[in-house]
N, C-alpha and C. Protein backbone atom coordinates (compact mmCIF):
# COMPACT_ATOMS: atom_id res chain seq x y z
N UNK A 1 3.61 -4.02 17.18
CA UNK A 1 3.19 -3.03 16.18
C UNK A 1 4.23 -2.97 15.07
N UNK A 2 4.00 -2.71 14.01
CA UNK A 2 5.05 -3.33 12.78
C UNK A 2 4.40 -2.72 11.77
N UNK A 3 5.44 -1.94 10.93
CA UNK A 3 4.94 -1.34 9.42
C UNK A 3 5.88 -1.36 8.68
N UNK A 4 5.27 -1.81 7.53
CA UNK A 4 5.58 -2.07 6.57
C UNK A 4 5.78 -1.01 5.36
N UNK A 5 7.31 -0.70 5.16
CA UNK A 5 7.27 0.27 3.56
C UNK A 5 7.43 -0.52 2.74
N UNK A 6 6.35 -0.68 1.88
CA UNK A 6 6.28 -1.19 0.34
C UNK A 6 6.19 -0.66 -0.58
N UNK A 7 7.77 -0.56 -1.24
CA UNK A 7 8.15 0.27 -2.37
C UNK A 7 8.28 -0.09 -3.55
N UNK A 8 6.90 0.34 -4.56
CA UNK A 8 6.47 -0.42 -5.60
C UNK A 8 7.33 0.41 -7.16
N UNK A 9 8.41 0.82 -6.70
CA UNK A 9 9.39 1.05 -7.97
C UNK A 9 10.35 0.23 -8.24
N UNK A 10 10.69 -0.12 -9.77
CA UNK A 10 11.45 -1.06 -10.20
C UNK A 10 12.75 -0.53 -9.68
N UNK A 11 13.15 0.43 -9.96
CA UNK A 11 14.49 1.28 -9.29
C UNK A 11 14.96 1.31 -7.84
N UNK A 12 16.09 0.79 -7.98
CA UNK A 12 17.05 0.40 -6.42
C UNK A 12 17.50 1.91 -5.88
N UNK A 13 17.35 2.57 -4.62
CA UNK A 13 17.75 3.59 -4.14
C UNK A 13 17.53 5.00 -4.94
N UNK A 14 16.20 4.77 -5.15
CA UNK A 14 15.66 6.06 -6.00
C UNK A 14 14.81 6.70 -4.62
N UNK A 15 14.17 8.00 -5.36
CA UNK A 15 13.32 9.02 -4.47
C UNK A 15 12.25 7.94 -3.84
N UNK A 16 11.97 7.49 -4.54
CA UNK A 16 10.70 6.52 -3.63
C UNK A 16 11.00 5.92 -2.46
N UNK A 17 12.05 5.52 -2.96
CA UNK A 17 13.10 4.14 -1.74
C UNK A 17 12.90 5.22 -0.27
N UNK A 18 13.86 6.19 -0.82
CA UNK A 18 14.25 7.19 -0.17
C UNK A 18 13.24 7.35 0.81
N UNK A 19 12.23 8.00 0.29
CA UNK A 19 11.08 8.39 1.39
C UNK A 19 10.48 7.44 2.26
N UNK A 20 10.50 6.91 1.83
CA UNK A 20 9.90 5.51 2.51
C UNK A 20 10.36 5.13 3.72
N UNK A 21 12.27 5.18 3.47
CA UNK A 21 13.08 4.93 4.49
C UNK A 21 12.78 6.52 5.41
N UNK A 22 12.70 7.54 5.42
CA UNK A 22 12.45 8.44 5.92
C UNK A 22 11.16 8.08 6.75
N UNK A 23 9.89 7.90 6.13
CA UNK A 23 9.25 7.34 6.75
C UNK A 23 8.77 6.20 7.83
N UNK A 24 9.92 5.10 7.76
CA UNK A 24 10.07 4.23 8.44
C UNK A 24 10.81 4.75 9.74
N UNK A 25 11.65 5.50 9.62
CA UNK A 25 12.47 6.00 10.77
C UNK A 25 11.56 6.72 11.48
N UNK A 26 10.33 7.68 10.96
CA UNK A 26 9.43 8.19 12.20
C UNK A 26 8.70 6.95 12.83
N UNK A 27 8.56 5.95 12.16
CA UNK A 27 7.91 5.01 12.54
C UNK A 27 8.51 4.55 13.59
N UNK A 28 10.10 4.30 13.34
CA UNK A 28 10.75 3.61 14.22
C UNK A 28 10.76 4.31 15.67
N UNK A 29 10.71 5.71 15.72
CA UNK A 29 10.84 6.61 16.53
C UNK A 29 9.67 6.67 17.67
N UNK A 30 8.47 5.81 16.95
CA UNK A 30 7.11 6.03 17.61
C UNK A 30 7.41 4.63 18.60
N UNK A 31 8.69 4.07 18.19
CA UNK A 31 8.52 2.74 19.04
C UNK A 31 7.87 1.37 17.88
N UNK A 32 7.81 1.60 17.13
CA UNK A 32 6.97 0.68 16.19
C UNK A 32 8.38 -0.37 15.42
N UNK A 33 7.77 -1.38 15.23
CA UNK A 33 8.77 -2.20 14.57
C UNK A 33 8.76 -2.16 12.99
N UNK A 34 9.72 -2.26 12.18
CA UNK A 34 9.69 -1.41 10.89
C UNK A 34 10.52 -2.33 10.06
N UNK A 35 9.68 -2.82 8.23
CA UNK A 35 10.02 -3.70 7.48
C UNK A 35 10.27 -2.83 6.35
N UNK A 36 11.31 -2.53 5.56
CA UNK A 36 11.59 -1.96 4.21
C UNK A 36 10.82 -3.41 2.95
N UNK A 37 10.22 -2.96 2.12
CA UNK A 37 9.80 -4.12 1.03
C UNK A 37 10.19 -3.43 -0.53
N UNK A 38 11.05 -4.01 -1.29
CA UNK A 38 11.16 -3.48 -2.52
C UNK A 38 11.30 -4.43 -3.84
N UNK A 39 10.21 -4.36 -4.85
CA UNK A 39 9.88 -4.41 -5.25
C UNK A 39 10.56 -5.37 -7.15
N UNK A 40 12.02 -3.80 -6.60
CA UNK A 40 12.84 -4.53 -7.65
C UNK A 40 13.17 -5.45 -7.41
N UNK A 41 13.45 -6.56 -8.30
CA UNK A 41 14.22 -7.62 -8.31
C UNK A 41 13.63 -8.70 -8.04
N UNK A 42 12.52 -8.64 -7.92
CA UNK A 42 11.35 -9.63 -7.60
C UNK A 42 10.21 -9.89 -9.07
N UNK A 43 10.02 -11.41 -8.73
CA UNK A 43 9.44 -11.70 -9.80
C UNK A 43 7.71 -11.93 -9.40
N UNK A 44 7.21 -11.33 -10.38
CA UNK A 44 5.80 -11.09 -10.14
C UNK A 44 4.96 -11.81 -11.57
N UNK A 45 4.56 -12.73 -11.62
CA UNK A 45 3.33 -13.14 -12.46
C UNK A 45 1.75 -12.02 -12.90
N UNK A 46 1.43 -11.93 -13.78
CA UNK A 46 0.46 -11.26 -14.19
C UNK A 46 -0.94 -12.18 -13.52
N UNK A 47 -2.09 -11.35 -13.12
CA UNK A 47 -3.46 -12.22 -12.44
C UNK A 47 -3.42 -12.55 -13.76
N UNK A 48 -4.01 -13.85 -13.65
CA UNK A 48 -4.25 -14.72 -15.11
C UNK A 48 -6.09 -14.42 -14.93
N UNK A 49 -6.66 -14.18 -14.41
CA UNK A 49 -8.44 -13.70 -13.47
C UNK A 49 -8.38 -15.01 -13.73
N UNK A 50 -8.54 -16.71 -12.81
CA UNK A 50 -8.87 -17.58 -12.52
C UNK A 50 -9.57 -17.62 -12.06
N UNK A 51 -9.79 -16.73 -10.57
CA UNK A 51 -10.43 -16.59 -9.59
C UNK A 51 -10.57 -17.72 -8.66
N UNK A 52 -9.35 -18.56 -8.84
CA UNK A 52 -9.40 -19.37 -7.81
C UNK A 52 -9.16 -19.32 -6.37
N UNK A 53 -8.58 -18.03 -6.23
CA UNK A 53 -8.03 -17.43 -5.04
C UNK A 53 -9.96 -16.76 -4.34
N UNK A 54 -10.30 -16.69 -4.99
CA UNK A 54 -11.63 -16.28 -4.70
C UNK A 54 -12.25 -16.90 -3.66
N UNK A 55 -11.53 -18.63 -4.33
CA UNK A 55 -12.81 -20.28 -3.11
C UNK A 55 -11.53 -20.62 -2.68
N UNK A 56 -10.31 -20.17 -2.14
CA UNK A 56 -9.59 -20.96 -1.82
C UNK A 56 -8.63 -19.79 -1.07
N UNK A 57 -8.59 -18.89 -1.10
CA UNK A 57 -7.81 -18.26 -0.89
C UNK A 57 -5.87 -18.31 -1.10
N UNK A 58 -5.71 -18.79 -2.12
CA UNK A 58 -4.67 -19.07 -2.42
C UNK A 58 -4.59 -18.96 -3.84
N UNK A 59 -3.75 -18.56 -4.23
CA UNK A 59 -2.61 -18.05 -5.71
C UNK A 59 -2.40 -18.99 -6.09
N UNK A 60 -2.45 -19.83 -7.63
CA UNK A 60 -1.88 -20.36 -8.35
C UNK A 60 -0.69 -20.73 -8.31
N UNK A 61 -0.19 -19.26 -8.93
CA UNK A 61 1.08 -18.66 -9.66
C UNK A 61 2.27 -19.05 -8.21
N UNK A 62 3.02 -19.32 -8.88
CA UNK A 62 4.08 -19.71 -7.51
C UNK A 62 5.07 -18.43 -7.88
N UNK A 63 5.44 -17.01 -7.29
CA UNK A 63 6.79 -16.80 -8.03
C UNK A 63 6.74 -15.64 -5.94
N UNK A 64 7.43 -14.37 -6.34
CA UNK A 64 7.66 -13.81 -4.96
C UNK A 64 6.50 -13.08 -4.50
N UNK A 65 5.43 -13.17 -5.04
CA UNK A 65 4.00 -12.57 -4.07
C UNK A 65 3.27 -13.79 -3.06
N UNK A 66 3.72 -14.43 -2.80
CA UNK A 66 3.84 -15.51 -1.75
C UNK A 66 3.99 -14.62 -0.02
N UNK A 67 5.82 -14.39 -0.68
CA UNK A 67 6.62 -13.64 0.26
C UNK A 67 5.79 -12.52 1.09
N UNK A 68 5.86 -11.70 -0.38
CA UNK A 68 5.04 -10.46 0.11
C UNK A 68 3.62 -10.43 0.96
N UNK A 69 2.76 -11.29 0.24
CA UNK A 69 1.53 -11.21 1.15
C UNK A 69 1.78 -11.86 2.43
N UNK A 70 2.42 -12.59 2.85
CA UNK A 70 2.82 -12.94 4.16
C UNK A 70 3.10 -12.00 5.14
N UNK A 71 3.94 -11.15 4.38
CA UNK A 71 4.15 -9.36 5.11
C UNK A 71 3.52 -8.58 5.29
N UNK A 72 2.48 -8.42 4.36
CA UNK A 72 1.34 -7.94 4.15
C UNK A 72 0.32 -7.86 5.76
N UNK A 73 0.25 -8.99 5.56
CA UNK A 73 -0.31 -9.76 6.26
C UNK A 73 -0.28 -9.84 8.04
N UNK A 74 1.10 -9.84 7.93
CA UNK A 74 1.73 -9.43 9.25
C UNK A 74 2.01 -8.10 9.85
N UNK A 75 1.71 -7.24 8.95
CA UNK A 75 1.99 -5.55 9.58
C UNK A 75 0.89 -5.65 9.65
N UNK A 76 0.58 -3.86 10.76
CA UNK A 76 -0.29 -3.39 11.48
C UNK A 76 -0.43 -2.09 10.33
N UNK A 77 0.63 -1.74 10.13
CA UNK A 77 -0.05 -0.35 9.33
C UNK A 77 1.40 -0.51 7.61
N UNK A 78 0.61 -0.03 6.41
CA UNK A 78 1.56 -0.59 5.39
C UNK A 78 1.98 1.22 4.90
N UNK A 79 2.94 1.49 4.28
CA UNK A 79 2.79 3.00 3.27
C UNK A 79 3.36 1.98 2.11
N UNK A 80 2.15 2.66 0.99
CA UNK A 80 2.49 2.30 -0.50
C UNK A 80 3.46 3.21 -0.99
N UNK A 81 4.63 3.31 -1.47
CA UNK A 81 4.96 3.73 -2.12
C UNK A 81 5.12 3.63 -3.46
N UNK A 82 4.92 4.81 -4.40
CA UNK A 82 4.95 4.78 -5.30
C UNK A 82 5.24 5.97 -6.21
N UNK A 83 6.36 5.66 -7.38
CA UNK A 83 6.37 6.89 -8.29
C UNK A 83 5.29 6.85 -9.43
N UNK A 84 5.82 7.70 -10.26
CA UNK A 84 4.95 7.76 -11.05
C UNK A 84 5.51 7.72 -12.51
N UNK A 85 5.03 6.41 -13.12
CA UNK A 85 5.56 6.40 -14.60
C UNK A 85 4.36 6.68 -15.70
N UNK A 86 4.74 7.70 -16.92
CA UNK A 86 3.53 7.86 -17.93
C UNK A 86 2.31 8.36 -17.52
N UNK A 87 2.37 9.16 -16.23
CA UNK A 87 0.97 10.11 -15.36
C UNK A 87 0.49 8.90 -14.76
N UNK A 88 0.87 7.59 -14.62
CA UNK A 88 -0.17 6.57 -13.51
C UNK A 88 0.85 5.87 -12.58
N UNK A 89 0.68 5.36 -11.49
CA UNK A 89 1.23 3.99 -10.87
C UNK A 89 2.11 3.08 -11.68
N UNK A 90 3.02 3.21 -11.16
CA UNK A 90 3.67 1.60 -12.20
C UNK A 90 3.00 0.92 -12.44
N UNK A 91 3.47 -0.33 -13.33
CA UNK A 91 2.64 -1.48 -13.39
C UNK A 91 2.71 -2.32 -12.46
N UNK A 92 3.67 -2.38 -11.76
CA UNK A 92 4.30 -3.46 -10.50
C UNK A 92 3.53 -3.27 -9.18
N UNK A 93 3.05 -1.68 -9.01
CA UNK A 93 2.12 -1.69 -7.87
C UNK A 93 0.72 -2.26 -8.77
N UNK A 94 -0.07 -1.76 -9.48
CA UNK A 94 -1.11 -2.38 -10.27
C UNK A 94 -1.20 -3.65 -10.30
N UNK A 95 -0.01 -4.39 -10.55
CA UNK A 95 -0.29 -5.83 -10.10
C UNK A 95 -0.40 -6.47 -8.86
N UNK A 96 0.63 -5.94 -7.95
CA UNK A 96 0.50 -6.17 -6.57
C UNK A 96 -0.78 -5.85 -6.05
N UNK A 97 -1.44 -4.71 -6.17
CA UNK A 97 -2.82 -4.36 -5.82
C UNK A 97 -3.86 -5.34 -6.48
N UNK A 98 -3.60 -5.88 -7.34
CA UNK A 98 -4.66 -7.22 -8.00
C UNK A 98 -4.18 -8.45 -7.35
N UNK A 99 -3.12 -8.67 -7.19
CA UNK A 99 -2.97 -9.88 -6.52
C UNK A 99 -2.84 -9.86 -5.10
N UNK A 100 -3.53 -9.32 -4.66
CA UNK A 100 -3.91 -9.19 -3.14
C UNK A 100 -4.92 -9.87 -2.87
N UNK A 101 -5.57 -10.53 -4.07
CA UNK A 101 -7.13 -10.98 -3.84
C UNK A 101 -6.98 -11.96 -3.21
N UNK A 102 -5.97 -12.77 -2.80
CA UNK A 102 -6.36 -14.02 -2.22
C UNK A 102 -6.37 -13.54 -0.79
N UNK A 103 -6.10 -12.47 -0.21
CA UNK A 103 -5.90 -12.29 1.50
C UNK A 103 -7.01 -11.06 1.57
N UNK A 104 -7.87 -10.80 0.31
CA UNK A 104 -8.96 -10.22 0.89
C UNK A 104 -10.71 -10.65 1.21
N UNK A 105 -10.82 -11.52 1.64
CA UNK A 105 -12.06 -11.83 2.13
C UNK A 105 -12.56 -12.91 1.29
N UNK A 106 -13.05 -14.29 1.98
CA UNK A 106 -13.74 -15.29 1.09
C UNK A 106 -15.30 -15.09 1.46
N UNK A 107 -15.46 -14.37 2.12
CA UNK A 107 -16.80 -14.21 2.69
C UNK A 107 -17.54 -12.96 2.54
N UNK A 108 -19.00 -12.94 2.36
CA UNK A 108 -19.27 -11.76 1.94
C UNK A 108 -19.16 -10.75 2.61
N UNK A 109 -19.44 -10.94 4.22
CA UNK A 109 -19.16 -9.85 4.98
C UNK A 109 -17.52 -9.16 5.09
N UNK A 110 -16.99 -10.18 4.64
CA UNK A 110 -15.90 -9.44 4.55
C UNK A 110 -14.83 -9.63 5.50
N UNK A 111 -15.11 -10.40 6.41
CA UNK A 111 -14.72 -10.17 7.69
C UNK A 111 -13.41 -11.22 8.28
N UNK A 112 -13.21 -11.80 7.48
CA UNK A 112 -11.83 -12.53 6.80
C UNK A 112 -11.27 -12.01 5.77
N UNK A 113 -10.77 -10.67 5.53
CA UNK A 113 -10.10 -9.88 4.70
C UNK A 113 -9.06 -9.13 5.89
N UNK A 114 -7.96 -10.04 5.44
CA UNK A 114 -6.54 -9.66 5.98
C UNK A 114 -5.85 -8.41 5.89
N UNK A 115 -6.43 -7.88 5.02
CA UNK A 115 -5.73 -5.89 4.81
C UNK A 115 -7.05 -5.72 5.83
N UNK A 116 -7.98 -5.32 6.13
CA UNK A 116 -9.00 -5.05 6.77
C UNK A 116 -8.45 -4.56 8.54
N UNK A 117 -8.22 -2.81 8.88
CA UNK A 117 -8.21 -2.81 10.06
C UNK A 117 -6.59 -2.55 10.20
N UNK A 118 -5.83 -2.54 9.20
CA UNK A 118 -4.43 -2.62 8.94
C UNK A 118 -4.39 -0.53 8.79
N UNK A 119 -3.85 0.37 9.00
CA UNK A 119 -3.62 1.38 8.39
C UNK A 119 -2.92 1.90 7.10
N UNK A 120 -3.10 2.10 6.75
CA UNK A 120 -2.69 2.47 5.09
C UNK A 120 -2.32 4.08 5.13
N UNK A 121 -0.96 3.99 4.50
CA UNK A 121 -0.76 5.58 4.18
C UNK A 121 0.23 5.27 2.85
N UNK A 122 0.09 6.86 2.25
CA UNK A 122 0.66 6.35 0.73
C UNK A 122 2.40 7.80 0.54
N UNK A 123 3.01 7.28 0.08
CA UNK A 123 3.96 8.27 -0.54
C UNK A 123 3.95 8.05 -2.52
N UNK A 124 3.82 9.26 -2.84
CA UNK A 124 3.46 9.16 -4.43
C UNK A 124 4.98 10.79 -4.77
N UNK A 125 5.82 9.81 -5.41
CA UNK A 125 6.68 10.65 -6.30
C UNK A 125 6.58 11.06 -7.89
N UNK A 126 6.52 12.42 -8.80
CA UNK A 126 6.79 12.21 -9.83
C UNK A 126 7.59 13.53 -10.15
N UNK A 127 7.85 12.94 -11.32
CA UNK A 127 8.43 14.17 -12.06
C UNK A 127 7.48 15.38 -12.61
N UNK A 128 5.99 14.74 -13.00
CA UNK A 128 5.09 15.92 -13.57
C UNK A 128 3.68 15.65 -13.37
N UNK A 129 3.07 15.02 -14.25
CA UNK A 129 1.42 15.12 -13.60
C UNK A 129 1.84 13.46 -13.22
N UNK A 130 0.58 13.18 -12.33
CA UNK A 130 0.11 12.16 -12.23
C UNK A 130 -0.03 11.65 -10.64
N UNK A 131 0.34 12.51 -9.68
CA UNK A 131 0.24 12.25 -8.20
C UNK A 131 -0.76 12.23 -8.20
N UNK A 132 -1.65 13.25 -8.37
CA UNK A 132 -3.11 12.91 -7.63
C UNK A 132 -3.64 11.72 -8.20
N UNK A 133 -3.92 11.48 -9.63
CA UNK A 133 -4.13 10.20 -9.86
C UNK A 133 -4.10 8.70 -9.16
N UNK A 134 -2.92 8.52 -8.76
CA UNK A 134 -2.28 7.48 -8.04
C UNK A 134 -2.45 7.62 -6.82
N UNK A 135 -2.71 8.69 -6.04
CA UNK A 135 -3.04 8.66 -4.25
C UNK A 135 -4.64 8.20 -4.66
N UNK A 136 -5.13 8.88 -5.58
CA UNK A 136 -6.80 8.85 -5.06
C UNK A 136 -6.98 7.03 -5.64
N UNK A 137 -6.27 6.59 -6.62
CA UNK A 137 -6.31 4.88 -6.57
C UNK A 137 -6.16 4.20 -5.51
N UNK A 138 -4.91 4.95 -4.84
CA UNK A 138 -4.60 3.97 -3.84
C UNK A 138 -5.47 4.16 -2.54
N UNK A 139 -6.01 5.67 -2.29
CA UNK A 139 -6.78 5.52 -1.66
C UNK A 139 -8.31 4.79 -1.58
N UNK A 140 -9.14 4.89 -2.88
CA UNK A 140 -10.32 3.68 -3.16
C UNK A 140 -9.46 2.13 -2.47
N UNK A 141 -8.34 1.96 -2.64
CA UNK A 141 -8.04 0.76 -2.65
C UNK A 141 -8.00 0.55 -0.85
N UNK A 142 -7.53 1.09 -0.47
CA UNK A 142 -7.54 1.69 1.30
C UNK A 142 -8.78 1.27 1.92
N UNK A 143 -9.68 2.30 1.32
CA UNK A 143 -11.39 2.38 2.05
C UNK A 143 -11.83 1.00 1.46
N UNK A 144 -11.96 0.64 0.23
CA UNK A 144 -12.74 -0.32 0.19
C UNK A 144 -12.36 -1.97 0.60
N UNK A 145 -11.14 -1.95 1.10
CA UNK A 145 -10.57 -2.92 1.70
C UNK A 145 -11.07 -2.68 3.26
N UNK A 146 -11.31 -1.64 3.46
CA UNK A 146 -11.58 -1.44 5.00
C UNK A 146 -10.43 -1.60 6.31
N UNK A 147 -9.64 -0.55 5.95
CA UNK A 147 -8.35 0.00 6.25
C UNK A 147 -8.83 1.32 6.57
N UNK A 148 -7.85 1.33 7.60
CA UNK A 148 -7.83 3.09 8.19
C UNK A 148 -6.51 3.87 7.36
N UNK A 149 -7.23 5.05 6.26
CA UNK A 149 -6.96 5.80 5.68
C UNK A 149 -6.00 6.85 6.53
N UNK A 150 -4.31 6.51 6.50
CA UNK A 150 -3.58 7.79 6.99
C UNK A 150 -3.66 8.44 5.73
N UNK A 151 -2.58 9.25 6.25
CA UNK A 151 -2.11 10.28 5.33
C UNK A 151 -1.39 10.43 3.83
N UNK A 152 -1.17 11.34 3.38
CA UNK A 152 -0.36 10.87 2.09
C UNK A 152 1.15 11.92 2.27
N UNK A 153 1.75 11.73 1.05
CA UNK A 153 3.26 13.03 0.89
C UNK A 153 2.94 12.62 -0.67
N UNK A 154 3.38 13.38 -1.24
CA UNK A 154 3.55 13.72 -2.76
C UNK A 154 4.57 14.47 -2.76
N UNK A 155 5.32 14.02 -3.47
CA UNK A 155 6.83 14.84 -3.68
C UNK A 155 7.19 14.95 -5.55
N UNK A 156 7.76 16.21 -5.78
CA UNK A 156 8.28 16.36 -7.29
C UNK A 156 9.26 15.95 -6.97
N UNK A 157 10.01 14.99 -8.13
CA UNK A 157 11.03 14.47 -7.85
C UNK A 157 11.70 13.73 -8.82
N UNK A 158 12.49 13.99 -9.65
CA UNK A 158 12.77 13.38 -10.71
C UNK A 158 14.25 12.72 -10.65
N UNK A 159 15.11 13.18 -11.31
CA UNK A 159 16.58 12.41 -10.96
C UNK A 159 16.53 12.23 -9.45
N UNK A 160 17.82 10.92 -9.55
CA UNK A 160 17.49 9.70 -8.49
C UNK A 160 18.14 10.54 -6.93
N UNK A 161 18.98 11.93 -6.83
CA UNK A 161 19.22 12.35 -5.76
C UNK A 161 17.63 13.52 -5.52
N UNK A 162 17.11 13.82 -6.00
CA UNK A 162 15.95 15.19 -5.89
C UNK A 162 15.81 15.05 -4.73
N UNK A 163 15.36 14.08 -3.83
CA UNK A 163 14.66 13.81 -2.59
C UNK A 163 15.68 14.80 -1.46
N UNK A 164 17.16 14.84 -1.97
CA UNK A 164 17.82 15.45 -0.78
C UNK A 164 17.58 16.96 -1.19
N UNK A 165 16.90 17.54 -1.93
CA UNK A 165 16.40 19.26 -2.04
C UNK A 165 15.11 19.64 -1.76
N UNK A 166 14.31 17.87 -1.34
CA UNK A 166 12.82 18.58 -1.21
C UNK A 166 12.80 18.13 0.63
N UNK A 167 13.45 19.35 1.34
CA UNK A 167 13.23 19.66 3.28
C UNK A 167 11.77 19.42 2.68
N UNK A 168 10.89 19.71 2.54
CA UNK A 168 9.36 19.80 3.25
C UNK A 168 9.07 18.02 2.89
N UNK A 169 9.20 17.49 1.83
CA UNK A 169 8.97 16.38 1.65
C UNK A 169 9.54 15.57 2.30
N UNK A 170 10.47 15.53 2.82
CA UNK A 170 11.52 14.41 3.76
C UNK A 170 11.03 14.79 4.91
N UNK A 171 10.62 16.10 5.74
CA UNK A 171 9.80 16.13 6.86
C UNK A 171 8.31 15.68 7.08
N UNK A 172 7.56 15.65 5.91
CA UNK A 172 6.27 15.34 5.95
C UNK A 172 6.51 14.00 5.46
N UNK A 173 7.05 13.18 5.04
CA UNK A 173 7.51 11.62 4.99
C UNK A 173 7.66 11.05 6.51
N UNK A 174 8.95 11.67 7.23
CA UNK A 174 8.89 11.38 8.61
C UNK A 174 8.11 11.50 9.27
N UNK A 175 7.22 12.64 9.28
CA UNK A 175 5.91 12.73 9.88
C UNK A 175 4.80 11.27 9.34
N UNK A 176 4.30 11.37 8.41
CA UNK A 176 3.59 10.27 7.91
C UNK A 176 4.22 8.65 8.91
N UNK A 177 5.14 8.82 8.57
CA UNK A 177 5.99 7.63 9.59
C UNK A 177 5.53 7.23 11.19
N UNK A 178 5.54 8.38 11.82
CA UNK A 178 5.33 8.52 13.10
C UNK A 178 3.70 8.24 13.08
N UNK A 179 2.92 8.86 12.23
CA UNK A 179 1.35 8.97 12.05
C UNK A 179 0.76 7.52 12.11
N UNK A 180 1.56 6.66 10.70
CA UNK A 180 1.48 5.43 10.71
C UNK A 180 1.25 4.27 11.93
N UNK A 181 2.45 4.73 13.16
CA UNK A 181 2.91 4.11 14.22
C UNK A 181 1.51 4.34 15.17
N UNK A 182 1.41 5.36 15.36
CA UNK A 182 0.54 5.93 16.32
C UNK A 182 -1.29 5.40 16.23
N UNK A 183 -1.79 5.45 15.08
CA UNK A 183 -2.45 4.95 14.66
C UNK A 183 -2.99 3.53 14.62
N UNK A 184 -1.90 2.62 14.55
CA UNK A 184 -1.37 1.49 14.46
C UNK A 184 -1.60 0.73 15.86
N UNK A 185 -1.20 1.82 16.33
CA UNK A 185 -1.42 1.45 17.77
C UNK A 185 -2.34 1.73 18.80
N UNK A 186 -3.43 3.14 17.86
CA UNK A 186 -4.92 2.61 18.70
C UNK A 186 -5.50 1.39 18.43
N UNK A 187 -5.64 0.74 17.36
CA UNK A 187 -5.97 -1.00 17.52
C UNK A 187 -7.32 -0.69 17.05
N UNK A 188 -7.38 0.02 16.17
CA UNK A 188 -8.56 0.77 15.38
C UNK A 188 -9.17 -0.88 14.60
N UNK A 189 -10.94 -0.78 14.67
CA UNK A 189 -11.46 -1.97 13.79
C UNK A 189 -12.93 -1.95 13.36
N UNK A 190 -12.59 -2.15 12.03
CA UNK A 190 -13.83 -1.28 11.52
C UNK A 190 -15.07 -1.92 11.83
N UNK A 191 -16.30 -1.84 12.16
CA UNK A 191 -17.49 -2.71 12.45
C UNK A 191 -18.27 -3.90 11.54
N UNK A 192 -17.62 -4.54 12.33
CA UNK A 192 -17.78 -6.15 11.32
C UNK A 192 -19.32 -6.29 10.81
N UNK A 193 -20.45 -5.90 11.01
CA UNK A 193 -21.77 -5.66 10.55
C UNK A 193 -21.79 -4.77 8.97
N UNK A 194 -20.63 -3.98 9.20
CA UNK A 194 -20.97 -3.09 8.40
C UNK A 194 -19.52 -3.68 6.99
N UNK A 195 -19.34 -4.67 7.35
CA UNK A 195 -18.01 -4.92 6.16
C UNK A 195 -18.33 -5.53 5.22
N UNK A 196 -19.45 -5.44 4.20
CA UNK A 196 -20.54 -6.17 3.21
C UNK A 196 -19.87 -6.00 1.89
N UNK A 197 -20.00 -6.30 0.53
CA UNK A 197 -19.48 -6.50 -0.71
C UNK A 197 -20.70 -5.67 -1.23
N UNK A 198 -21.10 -4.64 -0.68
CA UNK A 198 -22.11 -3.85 -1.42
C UNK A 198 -21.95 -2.68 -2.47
N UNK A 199 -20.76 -2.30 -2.57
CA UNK A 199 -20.42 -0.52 -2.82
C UNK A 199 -21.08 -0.58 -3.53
N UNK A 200 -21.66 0.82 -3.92
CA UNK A 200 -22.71 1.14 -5.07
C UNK A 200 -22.03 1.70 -6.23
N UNK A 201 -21.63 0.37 -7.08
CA UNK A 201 -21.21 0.57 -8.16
C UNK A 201 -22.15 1.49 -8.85
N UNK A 202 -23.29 1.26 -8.60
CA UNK A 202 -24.57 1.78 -9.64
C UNK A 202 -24.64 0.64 -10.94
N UNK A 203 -24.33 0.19 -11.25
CA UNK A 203 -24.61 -0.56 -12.49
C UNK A 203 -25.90 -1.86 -13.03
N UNK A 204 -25.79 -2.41 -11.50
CA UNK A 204 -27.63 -2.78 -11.34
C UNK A 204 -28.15 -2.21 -10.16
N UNK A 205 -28.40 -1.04 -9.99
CA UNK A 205 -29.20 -0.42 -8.70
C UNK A 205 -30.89 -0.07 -9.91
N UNK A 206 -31.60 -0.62 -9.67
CA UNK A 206 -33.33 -0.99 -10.08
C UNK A 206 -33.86 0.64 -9.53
C-alpha cells in the first residue's frame, strides 16, 4: 500500500510542502508506505494536443513527466497538493493533470486507465479566494478518472511559515493522511461495465 504526496507548487518548503508532509506521516502511521513528489525543479513540457498518447499510450515529449507518471502509477492512493496562485491552481498542476493522458485509458471502457481505482484526496492552500475553485477541479478530475474520492483540507495560508499557526489544518492534513491509507487498503474497484467515455457533456445529446 503506498501514497503518494504530489506537491504541485513551484516553491521548495512552503505551506503546501508542509501539509502534505503532515499528511504523509498519518499515512505512514496507518502502516502505509509513503512517497513525497515535488514539483519544483522539474522540467515539464507543455501538451503540444498531438494526441498521440491517445493510440499509443506514450508521451512524445521526453523531459521529467516520464518519472512522475511511473509514480503515479505505482501508488494506491495520491493527495494533490496544491496552492493557489491568481484565484486558480498553478499552472504546473494544470499541466500535470493534462499530461496524464497517456496512463488514462486507450480503450473506451476505460478499463486500462491507470489512475482508475487509485484514491485521490486533495490539500488546497491560499492566501484569499480560490480554494474552492481548485478542490472542485481536482475533484471532476478524481470522479471522472474513476478514482475513489477522499477527502480534502483547505488551509489560509500565505507567508512560507503560516502552516505552523493553522492547529486545525495540520490536524485535518494528518487526518486526511491516515484516511488516504485506510481506504487504500480496502482494495476498493470501481465496476468495469460501468467505466464508459460517456459523461454527459450535453453538447450532442439529440
Amino acid at each position: 500500500m503506498k501514497v503518494l504526496g504530489l506537491c504541485c507548487s513551484p516553491q521548495k518548503e512552503g505551506n503546501t510542502e508542509a501539509l502534505i508532509n503532515e499528511a504523509l506521516k498519518g499515512a505512514r502511521q496507518e502502516g502505509a508506505e509513503v512517497e513525497f513528489y515535488s514539483v519544483s525543479g522539474k522540467h515539464f513540457e507543455l501538451c503540444d494536443g498531438c494526441r498521440t498518447c491517445s493510440k499509443t499510450g506514450v508521451c512524445h515529449l521526453r523531459d521529467d513527466m516520464q518519472g512522475l507518471l511511473d509514480k503515479v502509477t505505482e501508488a494506491d492512493a495520491i493527495i494533490f497538493g496544491t496552492p493557489i496562485y491568481h484565484y486558480a491552481m498553478p499552472a504546473q498542476l494544470k499541466l500535470i493533470m493534462e499530461r496524464m493522458r497517456p496512463i488514462r485509458g486507450l480503450t473506451r471502457n476505460k478499463t486500462d486507465n491507470k489512475l482508475s481505482n487509485k484514491v485521490g484526496g486533495i490539500i488546497a492552500v491560499a492566501g484569499s479566494f480560490g480554494l474552492i475553485q481548485a478542490v472542485k477541479d481536482l475533484y471532476f478530475f478524481i470522479i471522472t478518472n474513476y478514482m475513489l474520492p477522499g477527502d480534502f483540507v483547505a488551509v489560509y495560508a500565505l507567508d512560507k511559515t503560516d502552516y505552523q499557526k493553522r492547529t486545525n489544518g495540520k490536524k485535518a492534513a494528518f487526518t486526511l493522511g491516515r484516511q488516504m491509507a485506510r481506504l487504500a487498503a480496502m482494495k476498493f474497484t470501481y465496476p468495469a461495465d460501468l467505466m464508459k467515455d460517456e459523461h454527459a457533456y450535453g453538447t450532442w445529446d439529440q
